[in-house]
C-alpha atoms as a PDB file:
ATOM      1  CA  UNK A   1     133.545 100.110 115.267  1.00  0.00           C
ATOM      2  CA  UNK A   2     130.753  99.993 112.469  1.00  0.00           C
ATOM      3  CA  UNK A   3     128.048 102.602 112.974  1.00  0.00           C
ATOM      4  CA  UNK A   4     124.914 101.650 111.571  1.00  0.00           C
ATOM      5  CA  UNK A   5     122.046 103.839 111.609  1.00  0.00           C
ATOM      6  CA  UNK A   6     118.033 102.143 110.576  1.00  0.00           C
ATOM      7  CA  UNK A   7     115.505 104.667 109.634  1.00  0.00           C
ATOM      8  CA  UNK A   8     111.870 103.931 109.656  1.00  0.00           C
ATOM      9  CA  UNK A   9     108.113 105.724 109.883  1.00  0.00           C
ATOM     10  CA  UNK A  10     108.958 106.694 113.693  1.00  0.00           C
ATOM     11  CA  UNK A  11     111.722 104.746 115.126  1.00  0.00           C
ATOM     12  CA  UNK A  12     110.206 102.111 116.928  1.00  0.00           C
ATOM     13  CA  UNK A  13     109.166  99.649 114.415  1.00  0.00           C
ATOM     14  CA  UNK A  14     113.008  98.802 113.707  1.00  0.00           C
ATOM     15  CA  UNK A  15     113.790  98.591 117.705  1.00  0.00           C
ATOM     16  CA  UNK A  16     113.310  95.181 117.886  1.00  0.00           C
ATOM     17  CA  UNK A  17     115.531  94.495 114.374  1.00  0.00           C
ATOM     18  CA  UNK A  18     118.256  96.662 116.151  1.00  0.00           C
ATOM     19  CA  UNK A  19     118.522  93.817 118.892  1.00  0.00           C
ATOM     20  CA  UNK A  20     118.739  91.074 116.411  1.00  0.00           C
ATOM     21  CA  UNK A  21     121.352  92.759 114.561  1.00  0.00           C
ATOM     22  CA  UNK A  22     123.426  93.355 117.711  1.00  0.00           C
ATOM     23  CA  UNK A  23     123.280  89.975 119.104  1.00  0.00           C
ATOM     24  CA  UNK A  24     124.276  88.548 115.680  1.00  0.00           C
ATOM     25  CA  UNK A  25     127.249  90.769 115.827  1.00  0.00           C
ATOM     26  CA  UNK A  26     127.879  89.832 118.933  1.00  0.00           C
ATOM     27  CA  UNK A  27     127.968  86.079 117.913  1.00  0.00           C
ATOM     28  CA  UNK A  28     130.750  87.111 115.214  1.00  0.00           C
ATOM     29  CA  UNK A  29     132.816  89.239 117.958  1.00  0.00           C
ATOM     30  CA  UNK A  30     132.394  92.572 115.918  1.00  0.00           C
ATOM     31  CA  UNK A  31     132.363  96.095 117.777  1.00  0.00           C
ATOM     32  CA  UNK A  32     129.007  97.775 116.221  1.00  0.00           C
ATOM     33  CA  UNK A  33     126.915 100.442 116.999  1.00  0.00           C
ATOM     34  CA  UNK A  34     123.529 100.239 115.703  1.00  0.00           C
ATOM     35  CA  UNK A  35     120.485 102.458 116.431  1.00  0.00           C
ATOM     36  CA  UNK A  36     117.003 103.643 114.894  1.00  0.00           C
ATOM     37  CA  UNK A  37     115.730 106.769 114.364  1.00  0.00           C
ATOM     38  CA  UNK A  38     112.422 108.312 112.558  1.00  0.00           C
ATOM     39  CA  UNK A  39     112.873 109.968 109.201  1.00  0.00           C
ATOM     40  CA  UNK A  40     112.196 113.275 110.799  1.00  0.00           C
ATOM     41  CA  UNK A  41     115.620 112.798 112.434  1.00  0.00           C
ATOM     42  CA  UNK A  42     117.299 111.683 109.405  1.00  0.00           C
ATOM     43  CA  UNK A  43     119.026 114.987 108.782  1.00  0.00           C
ATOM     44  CA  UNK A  44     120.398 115.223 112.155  1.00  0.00           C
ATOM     45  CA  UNK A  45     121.880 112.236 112.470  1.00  0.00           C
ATOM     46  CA  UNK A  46     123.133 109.962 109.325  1.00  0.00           C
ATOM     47  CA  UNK A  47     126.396 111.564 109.649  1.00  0.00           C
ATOM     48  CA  UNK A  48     127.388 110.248 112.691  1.00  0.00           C
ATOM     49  CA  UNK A  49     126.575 106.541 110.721  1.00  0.00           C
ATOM     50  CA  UNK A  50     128.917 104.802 108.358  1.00  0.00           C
ATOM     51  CA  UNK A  51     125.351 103.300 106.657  1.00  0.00           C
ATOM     52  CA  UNK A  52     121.872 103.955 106.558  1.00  0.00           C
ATOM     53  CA  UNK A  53     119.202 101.544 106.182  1.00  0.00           C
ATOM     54  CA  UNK A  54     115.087 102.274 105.534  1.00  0.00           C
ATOM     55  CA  UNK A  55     112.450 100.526 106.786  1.00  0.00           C
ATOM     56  CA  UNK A  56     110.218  98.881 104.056  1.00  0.00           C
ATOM     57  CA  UNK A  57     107.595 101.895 105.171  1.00  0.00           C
ATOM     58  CA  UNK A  58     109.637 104.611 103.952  1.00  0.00           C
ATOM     59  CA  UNK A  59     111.244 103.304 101.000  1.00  0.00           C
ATOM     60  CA  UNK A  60     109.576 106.592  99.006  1.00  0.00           C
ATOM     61  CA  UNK A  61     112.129 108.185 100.209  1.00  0.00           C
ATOM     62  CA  UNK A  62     115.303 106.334  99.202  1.00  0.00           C
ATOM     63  CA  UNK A  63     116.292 108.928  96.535  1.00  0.00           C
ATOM     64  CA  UNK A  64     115.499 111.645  98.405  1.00  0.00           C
ATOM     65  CA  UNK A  65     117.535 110.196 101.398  1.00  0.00           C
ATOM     66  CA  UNK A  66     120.526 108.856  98.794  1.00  0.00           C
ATOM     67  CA  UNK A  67     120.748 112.750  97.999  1.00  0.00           C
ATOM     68  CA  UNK A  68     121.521 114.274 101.279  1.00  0.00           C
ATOM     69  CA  UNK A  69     124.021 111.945 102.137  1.00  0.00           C
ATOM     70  CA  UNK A  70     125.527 111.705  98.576  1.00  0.00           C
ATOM     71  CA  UNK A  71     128.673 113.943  99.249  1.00  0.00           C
ATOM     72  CA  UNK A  72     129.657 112.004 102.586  1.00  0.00           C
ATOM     73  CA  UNK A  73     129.688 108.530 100.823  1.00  0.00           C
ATOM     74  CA  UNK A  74     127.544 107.211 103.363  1.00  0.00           C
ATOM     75  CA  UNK A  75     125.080 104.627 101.595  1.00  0.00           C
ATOM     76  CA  UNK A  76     121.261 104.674 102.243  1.00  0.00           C
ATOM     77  CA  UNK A  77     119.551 101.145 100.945  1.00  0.00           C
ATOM     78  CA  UNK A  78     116.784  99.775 101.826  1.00  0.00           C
ATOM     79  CA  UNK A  79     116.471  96.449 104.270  1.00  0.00           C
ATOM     80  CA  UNK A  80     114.926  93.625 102.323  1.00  0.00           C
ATOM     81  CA  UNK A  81     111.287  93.191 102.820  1.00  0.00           C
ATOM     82  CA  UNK A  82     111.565  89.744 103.871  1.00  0.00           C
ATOM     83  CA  UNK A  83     114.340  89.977 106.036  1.00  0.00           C
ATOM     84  CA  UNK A  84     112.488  93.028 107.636  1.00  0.00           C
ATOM     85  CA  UNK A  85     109.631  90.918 107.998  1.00  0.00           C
ATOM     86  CA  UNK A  86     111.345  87.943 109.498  1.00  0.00           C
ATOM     87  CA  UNK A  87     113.237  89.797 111.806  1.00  0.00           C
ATOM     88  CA  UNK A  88     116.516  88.306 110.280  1.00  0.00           C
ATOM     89  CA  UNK A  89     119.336  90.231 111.895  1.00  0.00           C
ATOM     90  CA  UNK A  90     122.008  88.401 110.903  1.00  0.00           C
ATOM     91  CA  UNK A  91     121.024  88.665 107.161  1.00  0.00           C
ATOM     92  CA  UNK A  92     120.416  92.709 107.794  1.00  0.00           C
ATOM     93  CA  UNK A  93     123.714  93.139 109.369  1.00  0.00           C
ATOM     94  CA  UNK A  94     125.717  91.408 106.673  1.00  0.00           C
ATOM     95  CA  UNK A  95     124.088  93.666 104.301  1.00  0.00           C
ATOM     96  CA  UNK A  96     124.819  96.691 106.153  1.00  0.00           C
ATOM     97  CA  UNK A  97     128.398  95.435 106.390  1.00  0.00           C
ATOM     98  CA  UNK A  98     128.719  94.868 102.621  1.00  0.00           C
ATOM     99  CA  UNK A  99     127.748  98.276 101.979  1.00  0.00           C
ATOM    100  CA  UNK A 100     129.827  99.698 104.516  1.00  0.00           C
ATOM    101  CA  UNK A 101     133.391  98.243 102.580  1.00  0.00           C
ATOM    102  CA  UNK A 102     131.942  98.916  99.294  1.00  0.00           C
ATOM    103  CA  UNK A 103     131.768 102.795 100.428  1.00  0.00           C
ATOM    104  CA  UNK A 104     135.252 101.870 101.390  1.00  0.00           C
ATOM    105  CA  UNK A 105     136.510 100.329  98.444  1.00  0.00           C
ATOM    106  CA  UNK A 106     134.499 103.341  96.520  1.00  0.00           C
ATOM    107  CA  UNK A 107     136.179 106.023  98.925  1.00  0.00           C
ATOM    108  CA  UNK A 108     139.931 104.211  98.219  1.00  0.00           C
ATOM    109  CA  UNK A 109     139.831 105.108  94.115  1.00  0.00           C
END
């Protein structure tokens, strides 16, 4: 199962990307787990996630966030603005998907 966490302003602004990212994984028959939180629960939950990704809105805090999950290789990035924007889903969860075997790959050496 991949276990992708979004992180925006509050939570809800990335609700509706959450849907589009599960229904594209369920179009390609992958097991994920996907849910948003605000950045004031960032500390309690990224390590239950395999990846983090930021909202466009809180993107001041990428190194910051990068930091505090550092030692866990779990990889915080932020979503393209576009396919934020757009609502793209299927572009956002291939992203979080390419980061998740690079941390992989990374872990393996």
């Amino acid at each position: 199962m991949y276990k992708i966490m979004l992180c925006c302003s509050a939570g809800m602004s990335t609700s509706m990307l959450v849907r589009k990212m599960e229904e594209a994984a369920a179009e390609q028959g992958l097991p994920v787990e996907i849910k948003a939180f605000g950045v004031a629960e960032f500390d309690e939950q990224f390590s239950r996630y395999q990846v983090v990704l930021l909202g466009p809105q809180v993107k001041y805090m990428l190194q910051s966030l990068t930091e505090k999950t550092a030692d866990q290789n779990i990889p915080v990035q932020l979503i393209d603005m576009m396919d934020y924007g757009m609502q793209r889903g299927d572009k956002v969860l291939d992203f979080a998907l390419s980061l998740i075997a690079a941390a992989h790959e990374k872990a393996a050496l």
